[in-house]
Protein backbone atom coordinates (compact mmCIF):
# COMPACT_ATOMS: atom_id res chain seq x y z
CA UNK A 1 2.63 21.82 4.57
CA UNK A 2 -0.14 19.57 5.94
CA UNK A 3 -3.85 19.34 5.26
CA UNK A 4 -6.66 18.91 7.69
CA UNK A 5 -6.28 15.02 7.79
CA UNK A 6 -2.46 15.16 8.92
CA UNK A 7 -1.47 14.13 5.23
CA UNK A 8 1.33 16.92 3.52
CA UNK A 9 -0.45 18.60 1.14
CA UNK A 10 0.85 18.38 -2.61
CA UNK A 11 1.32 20.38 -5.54
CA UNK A 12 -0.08 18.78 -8.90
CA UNK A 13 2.42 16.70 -10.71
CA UNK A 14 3.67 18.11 -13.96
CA UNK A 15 3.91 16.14 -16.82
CA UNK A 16 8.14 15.31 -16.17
CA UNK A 17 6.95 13.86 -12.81
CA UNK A 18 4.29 11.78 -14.42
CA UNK A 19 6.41 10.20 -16.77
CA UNK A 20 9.00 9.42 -14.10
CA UNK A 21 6.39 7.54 -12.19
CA UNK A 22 5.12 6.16 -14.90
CA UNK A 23 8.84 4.51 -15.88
CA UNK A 24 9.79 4.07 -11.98
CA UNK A 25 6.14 1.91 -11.98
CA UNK A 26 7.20 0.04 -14.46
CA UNK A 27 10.57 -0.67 -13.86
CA UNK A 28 11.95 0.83 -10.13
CA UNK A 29 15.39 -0.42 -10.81
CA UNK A 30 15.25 2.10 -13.97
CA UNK A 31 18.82 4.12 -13.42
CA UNK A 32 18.63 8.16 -12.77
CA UNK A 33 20.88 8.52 -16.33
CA UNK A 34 18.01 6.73 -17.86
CA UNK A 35 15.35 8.48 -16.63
CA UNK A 36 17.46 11.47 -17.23
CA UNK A 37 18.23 10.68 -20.83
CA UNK A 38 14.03 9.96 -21.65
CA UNK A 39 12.75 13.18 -20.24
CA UNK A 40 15.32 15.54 -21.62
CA UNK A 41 16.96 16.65 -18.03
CA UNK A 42 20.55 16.08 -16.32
CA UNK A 43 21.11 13.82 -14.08
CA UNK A 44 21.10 15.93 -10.87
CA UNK A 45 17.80 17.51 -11.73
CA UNK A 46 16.29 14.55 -12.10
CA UNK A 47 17.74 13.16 -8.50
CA UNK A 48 16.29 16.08 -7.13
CA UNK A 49 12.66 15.78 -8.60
CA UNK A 50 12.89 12.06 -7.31
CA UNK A 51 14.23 13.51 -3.77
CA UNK A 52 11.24 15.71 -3.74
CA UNK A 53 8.66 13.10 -4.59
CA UNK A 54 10.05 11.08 -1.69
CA UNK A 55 9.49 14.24 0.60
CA UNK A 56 6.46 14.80 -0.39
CA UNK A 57 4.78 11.32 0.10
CA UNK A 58 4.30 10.41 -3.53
CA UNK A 59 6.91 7.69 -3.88
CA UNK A 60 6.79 5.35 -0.61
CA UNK A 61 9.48 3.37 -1.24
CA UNK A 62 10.98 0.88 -3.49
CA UNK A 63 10.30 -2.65 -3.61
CA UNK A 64 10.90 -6.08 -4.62
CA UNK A 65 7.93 -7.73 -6.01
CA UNK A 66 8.47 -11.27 -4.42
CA UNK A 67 6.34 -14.12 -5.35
CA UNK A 68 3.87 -15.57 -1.72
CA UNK A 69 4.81 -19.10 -2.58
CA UNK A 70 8.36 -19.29 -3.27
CA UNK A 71 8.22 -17.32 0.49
CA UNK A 72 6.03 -19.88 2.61
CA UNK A 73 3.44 -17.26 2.13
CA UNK A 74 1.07 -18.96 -0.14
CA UNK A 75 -2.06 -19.27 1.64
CA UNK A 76 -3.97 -15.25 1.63
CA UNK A 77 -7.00 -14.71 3.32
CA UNK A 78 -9.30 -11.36 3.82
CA UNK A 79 -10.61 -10.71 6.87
CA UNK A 80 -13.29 -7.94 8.34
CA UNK A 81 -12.99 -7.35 11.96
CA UNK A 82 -15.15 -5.59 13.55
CA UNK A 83 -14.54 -3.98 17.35
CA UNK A 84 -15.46 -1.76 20.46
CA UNK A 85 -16.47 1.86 19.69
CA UNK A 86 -14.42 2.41 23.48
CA UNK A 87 -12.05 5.29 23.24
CA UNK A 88 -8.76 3.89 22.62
CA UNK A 89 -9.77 0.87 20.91
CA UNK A 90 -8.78 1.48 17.22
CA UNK A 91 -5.63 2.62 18.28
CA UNK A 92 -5.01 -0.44 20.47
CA UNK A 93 -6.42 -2.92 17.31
CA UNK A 94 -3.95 -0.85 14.79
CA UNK A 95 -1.29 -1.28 17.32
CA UNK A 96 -1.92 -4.90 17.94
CA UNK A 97 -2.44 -6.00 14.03
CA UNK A 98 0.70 -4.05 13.11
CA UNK A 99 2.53 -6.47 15.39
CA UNK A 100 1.27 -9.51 13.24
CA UNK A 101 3.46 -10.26 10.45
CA UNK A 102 0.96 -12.03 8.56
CA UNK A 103 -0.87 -8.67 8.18
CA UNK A 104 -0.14 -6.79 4.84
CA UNK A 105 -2.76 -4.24 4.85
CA UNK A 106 -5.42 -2.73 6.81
CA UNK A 107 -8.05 -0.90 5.46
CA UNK A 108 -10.52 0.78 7.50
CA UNK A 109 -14.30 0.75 5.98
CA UNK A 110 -17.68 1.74 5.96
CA UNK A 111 -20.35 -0.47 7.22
CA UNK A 112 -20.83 -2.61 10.14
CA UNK A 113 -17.43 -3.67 10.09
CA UNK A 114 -14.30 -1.11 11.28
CA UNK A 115 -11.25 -2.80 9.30
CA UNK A 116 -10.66 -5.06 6.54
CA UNK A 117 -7.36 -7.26 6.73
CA UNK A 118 -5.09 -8.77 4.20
CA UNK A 119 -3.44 -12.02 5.69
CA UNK A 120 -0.56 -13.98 4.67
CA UNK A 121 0.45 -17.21 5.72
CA UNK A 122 1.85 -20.54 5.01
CA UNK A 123 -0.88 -22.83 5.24
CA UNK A 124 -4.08 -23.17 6.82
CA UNK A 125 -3.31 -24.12 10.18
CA UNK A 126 -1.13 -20.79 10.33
CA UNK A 127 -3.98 -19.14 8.74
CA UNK A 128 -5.88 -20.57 12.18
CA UNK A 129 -3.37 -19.81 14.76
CA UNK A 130 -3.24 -16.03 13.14
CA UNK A 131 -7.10 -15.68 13.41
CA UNK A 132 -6.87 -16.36 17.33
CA UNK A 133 -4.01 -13.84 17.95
CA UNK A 134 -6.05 -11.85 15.89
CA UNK A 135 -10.01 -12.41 17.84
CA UNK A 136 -7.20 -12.31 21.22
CA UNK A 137 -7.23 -8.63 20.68
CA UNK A 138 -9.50 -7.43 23.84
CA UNK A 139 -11.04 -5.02 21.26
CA UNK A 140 -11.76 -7.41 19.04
CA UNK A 141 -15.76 -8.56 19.00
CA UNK A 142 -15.81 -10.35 15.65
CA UNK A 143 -14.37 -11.34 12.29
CA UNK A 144 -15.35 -12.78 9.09
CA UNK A 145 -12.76 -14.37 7.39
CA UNK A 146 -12.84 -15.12 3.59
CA UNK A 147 -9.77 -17.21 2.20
CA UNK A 148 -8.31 -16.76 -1.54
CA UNK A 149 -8.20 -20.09 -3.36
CA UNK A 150 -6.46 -18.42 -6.30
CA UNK A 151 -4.99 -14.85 -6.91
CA UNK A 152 -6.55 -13.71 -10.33
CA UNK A 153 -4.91 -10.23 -10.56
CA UNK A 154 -2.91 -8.49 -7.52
CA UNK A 155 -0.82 -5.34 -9.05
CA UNK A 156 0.59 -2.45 -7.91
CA UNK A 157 -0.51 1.31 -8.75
CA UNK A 158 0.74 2.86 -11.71
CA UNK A 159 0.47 5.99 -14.31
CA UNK A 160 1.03 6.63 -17.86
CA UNK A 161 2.40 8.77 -19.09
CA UNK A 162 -0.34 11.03 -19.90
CA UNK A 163 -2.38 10.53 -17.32
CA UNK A 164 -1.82 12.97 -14.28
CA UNK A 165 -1.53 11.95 -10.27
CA UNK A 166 -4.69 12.23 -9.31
CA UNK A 167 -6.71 10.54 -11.66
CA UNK A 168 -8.88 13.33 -14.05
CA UNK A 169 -7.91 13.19 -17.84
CA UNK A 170 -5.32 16.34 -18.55
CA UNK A 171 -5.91 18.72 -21.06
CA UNK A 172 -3.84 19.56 -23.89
């Protein structure tokens, strides 16, 4: 089932679910028996809950959490781009920035810019050579680049366990 914005459309998480992404946020290596064995279920029921989450969107995938700098991939920069309202041309900027590897996220904004960019690079000079493939994008019609000296916090989304999916305290 899909909602208006082309997204499937999900029931609410019950409170099993919540603790299994609660320990699979935590710890995604986490085996089914011991996810199994903390919320009171066999083994198969559990594999299919998980199987359904994956259906339905709410896991994404599982991950490695691999550190920039041991990768060549020290040097992160943010960047708003801003381009053409011309039909065709978001789709041909999404297309184009999904091509650059440097690009880990694209987030598309309100205000006078369209997108905001995550970059991620080795050093500066690849930082430079990214920004012209990037402004190279006929679309394209500017960009404001900010670069990170030093990564304070970066984590990923989690729950606890009492807290349900979609954010509003639960009642009990």
């Amino acid at each position: 089932m899909e909602d208006s914005g082309g997204s499937v459309a999900m029931q609410p998480l019950d409170h099993v679910n919540r603790i299994l992404l609660a320990e699979l946020s935590r710890d995604g290596r986490k085996t089914v028996r011991a996810l199994a064995s903390l919320v009171g279920l066999s083994e198969p029921a559990v594999r299919d809950r998980l199987d359904k989450l994956s259906r339905e969107g709410v896991v994404t995938g599982h991950r490695a959490v691999i550190d920039p700098q041991a990768v060549g991939a020290g040097t992160a920069a943010f960047v708003a781009l801003r381009f053409s309202s011309e039909p065709g041309a978001k789709a041909a900027v999404k297309t184009a920035l999904h091509q650059e590897a440097c690009v880990l996220e694209i987030h598309e904004i309100a205000g006078e810019d369209c997108y905001l960019i995550k970059v991620r690079v080795g050093t500066t000079v690849e930082l430079a050579d990214a920004l012209d493939r990037i402004r190279a994008i006929p679309a394209i019609s500017h960009t404001n680049s900010t670069v990170v000296l030093r990564t304070v916090l970066e984590r990923p989304v989690t729950i606890k366990h009492g807290q349900p999916a979609d954010g509003h305290e639960e009642n009990r």
